[in-house]
Protein backbone atom coordinates (compact mmCIF):
# COMPACT_ATOMS: atom_id res chain seq x y z
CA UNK A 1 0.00 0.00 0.00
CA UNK A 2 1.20 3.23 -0.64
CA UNK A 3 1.97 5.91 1.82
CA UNK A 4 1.17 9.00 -0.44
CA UNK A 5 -1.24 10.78 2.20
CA UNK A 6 -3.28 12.17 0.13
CA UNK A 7 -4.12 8.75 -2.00
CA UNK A 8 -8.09 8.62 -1.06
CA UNK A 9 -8.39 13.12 -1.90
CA UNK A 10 -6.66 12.19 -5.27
CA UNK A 11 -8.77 9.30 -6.11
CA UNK A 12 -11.54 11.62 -5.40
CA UNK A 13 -10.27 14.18 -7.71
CA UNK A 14 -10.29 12.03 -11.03
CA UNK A 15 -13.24 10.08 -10.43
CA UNK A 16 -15.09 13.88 -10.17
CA UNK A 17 -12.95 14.96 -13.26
CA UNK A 18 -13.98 11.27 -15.17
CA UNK A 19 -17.10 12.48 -14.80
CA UNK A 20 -17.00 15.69 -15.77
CA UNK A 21 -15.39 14.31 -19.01
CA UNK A 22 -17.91 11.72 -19.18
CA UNK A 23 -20.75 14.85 -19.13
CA UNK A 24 -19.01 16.92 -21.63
CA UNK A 25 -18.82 13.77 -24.00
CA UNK A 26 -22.47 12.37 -23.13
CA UNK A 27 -24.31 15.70 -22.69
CA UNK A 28 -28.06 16.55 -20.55
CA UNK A 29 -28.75 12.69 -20.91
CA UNK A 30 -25.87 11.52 -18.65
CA UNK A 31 -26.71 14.57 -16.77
CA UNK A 32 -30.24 13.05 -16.19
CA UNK A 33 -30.04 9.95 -15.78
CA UNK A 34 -27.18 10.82 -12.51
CA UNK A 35 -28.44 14.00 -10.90
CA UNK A 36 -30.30 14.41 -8.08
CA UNK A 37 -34.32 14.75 -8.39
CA UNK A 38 -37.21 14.02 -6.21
CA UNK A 39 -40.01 13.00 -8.63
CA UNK A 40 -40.20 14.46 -12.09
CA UNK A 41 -41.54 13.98 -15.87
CA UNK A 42 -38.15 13.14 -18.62
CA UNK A 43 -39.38 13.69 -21.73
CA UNK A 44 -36.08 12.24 -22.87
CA UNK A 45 -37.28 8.92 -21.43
CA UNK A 46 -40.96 9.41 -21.92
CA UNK A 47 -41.14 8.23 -17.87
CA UNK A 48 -41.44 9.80 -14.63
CA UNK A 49 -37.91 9.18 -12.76
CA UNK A 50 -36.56 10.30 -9.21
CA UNK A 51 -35.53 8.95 -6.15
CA UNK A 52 -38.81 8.15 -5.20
CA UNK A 53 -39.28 6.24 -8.17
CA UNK A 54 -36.73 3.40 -7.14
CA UNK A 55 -33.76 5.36 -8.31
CA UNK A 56 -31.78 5.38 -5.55
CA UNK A 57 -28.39 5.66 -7.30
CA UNK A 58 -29.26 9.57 -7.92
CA UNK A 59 -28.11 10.29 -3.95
CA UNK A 60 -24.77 9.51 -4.73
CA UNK A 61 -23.71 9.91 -8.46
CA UNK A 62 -25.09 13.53 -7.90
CA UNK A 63 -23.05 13.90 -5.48
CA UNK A 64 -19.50 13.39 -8.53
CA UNK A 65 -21.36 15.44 -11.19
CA UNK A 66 -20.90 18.59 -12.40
CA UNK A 67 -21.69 20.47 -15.77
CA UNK A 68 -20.20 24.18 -15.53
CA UNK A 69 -16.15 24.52 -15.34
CA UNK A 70 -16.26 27.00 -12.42
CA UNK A 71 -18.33 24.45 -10.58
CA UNK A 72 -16.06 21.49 -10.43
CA UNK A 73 -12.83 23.91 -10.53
CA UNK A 74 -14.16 25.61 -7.35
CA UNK A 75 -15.58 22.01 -5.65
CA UNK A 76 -12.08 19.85 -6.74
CA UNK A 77 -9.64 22.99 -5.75
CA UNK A 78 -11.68 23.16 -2.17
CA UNK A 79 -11.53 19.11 -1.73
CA UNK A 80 -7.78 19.51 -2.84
CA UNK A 81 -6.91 22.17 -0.22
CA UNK A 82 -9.36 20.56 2.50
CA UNK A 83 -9.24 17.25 1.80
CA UNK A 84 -5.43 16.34 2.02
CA UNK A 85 -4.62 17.55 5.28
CA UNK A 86 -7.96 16.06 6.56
CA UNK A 87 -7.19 12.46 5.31
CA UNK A 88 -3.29 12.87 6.37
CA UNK A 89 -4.88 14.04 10.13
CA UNK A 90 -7.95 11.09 9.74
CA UNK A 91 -6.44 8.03 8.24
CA UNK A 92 -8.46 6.84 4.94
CA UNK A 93 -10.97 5.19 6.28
CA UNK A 94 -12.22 7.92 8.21
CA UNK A 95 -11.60 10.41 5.77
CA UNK A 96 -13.35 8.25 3.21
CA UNK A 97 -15.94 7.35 5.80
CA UNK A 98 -16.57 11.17 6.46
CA UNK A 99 -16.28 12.41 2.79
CA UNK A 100 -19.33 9.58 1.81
CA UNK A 101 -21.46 10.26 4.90
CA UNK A 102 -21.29 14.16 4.29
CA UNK A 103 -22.19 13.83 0.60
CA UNK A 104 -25.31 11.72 1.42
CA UNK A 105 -26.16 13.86 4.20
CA UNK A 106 -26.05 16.96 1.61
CA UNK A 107 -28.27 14.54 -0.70
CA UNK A 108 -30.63 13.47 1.72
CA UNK A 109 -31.33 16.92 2.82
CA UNK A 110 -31.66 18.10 -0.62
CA UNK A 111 -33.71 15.29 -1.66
CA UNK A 112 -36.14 15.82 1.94
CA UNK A 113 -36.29 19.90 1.25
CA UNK A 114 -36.04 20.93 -2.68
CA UNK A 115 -38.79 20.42 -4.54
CA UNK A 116 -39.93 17.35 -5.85
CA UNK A 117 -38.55 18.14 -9.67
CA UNK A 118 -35.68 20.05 -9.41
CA UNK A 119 -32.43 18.62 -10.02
CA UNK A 120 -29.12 19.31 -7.88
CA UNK A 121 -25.83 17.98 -8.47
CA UNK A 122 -22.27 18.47 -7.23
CA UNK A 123 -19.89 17.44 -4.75
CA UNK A 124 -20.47 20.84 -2.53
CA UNK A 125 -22.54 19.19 -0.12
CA UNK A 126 -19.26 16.33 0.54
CA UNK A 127 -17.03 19.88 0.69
CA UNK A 128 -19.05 21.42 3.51
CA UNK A 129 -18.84 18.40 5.10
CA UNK A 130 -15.07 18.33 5.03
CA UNK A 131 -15.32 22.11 5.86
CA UNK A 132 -17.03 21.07 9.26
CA UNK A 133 -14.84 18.84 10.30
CA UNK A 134 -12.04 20.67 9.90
CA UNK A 135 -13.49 23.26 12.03
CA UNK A 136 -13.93 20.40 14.43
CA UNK A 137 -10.61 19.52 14.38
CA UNK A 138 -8.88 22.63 14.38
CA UNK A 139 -10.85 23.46 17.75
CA UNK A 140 -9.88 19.73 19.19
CA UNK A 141 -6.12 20.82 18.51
CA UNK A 142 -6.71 24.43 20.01
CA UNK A 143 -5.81 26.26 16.47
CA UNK A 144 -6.84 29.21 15.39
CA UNK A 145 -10.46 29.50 14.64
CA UNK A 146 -10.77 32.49 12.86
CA UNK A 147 -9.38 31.40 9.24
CA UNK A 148 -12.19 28.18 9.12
CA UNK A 149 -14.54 30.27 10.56
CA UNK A 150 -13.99 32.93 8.15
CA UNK A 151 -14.24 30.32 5.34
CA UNK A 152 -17.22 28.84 6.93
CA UNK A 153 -19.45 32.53 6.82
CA UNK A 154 -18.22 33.51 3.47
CA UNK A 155 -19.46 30.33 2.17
CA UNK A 156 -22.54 30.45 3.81
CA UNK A 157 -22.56 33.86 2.80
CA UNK A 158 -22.61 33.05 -1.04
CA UNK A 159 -25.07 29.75 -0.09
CA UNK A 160 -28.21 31.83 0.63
CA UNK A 161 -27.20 34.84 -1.52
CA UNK A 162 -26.20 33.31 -4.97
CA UNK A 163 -29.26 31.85 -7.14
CA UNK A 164 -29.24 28.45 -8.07
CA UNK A 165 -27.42 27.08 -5.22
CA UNK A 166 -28.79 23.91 -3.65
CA UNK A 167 -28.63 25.31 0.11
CA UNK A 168 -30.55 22.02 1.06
CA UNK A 169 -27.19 19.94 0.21
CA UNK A 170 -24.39 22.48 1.62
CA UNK A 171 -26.65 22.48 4.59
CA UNK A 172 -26.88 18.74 4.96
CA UNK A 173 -23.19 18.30 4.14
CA UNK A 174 -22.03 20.58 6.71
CA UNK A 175 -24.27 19.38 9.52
CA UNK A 176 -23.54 15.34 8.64
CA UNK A 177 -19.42 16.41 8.49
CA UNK A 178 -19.81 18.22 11.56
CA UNK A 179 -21.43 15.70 13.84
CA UNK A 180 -19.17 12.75 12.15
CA UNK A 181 -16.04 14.50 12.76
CA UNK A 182 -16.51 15.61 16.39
CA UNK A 183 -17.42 12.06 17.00
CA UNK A 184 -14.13 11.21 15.30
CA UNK A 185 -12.03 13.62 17.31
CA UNK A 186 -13.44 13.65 20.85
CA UNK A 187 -13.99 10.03 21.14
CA UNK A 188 -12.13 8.64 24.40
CA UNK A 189 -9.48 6.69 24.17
CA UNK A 190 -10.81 3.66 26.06
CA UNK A 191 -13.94 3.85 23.66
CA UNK A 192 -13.23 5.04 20.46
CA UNK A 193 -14.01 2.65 17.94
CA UNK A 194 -17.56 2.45 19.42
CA UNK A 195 -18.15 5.70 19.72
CA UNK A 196 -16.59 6.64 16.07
CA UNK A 197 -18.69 4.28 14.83
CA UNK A 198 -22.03 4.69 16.59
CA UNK A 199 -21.50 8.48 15.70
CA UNK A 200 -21.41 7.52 11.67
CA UNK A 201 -24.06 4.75 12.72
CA UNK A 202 -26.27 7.70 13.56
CA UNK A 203 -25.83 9.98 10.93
CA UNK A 204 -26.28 7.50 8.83
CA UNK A 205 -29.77 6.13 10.27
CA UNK A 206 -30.56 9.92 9.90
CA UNK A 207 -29.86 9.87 6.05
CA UNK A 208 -31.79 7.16 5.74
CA UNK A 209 -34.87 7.91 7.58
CA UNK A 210 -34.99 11.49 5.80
CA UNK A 211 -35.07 9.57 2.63
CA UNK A 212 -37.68 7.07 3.64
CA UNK A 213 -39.91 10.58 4.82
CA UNK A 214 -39.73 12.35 1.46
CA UNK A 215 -40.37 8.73 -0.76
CA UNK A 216 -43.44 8.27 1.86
CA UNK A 217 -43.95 11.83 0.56
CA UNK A 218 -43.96 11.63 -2.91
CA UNK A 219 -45.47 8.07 -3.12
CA UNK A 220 -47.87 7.92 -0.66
């Protein structure tokens, strides 16, 4: 195994870029059969498609699409920046533990929130995530807070400012990152492996039960 520290952020990086090349190859019909939607009408596909329509895959290929340059240049420069030091500080596993959970927790939130037919898509929810727990972490090691916390209100700033921004998922990504990392990070020794994991335990049984609300939703 190698011991390049930032393996898992890099791995990361080209599956969002593969993606993005993917897009600009395929066009709007990768783009909707991967992004994120509640319950809508593809006249593409003649159907009605969504989560809520069995196609559960949508939570987390939305989360590695993007369309517009600026979009994945901004999203892969942030997870470049974030995410090494994280995963170097983490270990993998967490990191990549922490990196999924916060993407479906921006997903889920979206998917519980936005309305039914409107599509989202991006890896900004994961980036808040990682965003959070750095803040976590930074306050575990007694750093300065002011930089993150900076970083944190600008973006927050431009997430209920800026039209067409999926708030939902850089809401639900920053919460989910947030609550995983601290259990990460403050875990006692004696304990830790429980605790870690009943933390991501957690989030996740909260990711899934917001799903299973909205599908009731929309089906029932």
């Amino acid at each position: 195994m190698t011991s390049d520290p930032r393996l898992v952020t890099k791995i990361l990086l080209a599956i969002n870029i593969a993606v993005w090349l993917a897009v600009l190859s395929a066009g709007d019909r990768l783009v909707n059969d991967l992004d994120l939607v509640g319950r809508a009408y593809d006249p593409g596909t003649v159907q009605i498609v969504g989560v809520a329509e069995g196609q559960w895959w949508r939570l987390v290929t939305s989360v590695f699409l993007h369309q517009q340059l600026m979009h994945i240049a901004f999203n892969m420069l942030s997870l470049w920046w974030i995410g090494g030091p994280l995963e170097a500080a983490l270990g993998r596993a967490r990191f990549i533990v922490l990196y999924a959970l916060s993407g479906l927790g921006g997903s889920a939130l979206s998917y519980l929130l936005a309305a039914q037919n409107q599509p989202s898509l991006g890896a900004s929810g994961a980036i808040f995530g990682l965003l959070g727990a750095t803040a976590v972490l930074m306050r575990r090691l007694n750093y300065d807070m002011r930089p993150v916390i900076a970083l944190l209100a600008l973006n927050l700033l431009f997430t209920f400012t800026w039209s067409g921004i999926a708030w939902q998922a850089h809401v639900g990504g920053l919460v989910a990152g947030t609550v995983v990392a601290y259990g990460m990070v403050h875990a006692p020794r004696d304990k830790r492996a429980l605790v870690q994991r009943g933390t991501c335990a957690l989030v996740l049984l909260a990711i899934v039960a917001m799903v299973w609300i909205r599908t009731v939703q929309l089906t029932g």
